[in-house]
C-alpha atoms as a PDB file:
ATOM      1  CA  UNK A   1      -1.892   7.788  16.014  1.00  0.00           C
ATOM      2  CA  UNK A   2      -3.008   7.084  19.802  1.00  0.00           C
ATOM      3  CA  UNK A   3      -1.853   3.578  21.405  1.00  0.00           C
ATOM      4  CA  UNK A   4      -2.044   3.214  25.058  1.00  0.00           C
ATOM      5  CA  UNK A   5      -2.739   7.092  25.491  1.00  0.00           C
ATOM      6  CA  UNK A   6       0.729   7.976  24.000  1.00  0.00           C
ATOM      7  CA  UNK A   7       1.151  10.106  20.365  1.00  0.00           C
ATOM      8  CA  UNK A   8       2.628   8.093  18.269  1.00  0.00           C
ATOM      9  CA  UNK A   9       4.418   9.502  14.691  1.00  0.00           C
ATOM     10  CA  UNK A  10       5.266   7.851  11.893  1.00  0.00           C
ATOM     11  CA  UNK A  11       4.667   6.807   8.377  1.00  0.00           C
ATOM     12  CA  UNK A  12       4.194   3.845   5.870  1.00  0.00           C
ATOM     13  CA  UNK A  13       6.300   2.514   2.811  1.00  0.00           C
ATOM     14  CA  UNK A  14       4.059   1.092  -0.021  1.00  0.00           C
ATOM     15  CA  UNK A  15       6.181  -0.525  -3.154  1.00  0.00           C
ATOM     16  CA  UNK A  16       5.461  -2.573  -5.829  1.00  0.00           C
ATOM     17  CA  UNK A  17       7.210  -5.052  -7.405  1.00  0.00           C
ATOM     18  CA  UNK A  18       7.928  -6.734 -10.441  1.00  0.00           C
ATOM     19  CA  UNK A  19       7.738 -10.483 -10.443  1.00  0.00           C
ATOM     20  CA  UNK A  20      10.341 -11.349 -12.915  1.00  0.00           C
ATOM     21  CA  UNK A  21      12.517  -8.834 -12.732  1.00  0.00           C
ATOM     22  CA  UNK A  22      12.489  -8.202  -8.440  1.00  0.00           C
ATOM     23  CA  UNK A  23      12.544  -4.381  -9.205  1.00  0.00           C
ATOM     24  CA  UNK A  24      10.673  -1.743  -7.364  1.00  0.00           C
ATOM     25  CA  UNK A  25       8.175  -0.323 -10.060  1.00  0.00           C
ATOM     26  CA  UNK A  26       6.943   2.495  -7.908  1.00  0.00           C
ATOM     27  CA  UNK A  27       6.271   3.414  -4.693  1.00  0.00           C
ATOM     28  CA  UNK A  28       4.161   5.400  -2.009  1.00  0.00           C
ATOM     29  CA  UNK A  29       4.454   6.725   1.095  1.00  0.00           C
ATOM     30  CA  UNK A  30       1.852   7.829   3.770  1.00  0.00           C
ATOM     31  CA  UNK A  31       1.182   8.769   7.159  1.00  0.00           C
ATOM     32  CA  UNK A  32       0.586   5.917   9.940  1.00  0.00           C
ATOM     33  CA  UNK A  33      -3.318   7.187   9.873  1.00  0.00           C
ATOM     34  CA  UNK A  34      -3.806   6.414   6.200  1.00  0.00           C
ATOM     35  CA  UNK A  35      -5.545   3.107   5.330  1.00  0.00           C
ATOM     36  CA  UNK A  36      -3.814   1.064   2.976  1.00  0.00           C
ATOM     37  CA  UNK A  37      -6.408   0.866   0.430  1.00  0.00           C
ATOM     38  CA  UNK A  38      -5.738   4.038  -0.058  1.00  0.00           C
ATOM     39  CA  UNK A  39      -2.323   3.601  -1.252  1.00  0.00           C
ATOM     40  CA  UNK A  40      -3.532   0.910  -3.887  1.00  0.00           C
ATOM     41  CA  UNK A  41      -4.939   3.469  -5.828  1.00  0.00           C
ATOM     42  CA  UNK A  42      -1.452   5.483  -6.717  1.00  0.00           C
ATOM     43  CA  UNK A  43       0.331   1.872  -7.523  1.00  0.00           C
ATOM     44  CA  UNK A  44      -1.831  -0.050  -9.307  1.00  0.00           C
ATOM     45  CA  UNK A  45      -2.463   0.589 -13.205  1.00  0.00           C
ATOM     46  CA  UNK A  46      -5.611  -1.083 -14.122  1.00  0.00           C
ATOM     47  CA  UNK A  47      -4.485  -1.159 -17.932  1.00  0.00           C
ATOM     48  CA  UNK A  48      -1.039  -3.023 -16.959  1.00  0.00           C
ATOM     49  CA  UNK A  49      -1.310  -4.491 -14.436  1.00  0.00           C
ATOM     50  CA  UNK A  50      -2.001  -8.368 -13.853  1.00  0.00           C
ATOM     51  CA  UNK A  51      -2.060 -10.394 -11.020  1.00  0.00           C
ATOM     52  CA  UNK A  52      -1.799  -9.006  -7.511  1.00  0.00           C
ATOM     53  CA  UNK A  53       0.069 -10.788  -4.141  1.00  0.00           C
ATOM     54  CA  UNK A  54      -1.277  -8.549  -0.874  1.00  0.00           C
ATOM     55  CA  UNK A  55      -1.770  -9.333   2.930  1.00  0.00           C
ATOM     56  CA  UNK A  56      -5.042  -8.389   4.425  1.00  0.00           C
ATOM     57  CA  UNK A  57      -4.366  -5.144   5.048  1.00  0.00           C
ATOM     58  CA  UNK A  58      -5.511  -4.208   1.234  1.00  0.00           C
ATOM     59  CA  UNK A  59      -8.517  -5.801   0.991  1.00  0.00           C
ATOM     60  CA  UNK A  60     -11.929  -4.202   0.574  1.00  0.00           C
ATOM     61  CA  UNK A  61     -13.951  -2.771  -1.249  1.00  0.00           C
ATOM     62  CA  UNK A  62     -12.040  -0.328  -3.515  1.00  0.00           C
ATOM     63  CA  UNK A  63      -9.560  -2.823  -4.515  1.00  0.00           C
ATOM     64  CA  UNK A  64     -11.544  -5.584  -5.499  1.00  0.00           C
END
């Protein structure tokens, strides 16, 4: 990633969490360049899963 001209490394933690329980259920982890829609797809089980709590930063197409 480029800010201000300077190379910046790093990377992203994605988790989910169980509501009740307040236990990590799985998790992801990415390079700063990958969108975080694209995490969505590795922790979220269609079949399983309910209800969903996100900031903006997942929204769009794919996970609605």
């Amino acid at each position: 990633m480029t800010k201000n001209g300077q190379r910046h490394f790093g990377y992203k933690n994605h988790i989910k969490i169980n509501r009740k329980t307040k236990l990590i259920e799985t998790y992801s982890v990415t390079n700063v360049s990958t969108h975080n829609s694209q995490a969505m797809e590795v922790l979220i089980d269609e079949d399983r899963d309910g209800e969903m709590f996100a900031d903006s930063s997942y929204s769009g197409e794919p996970i609605r």
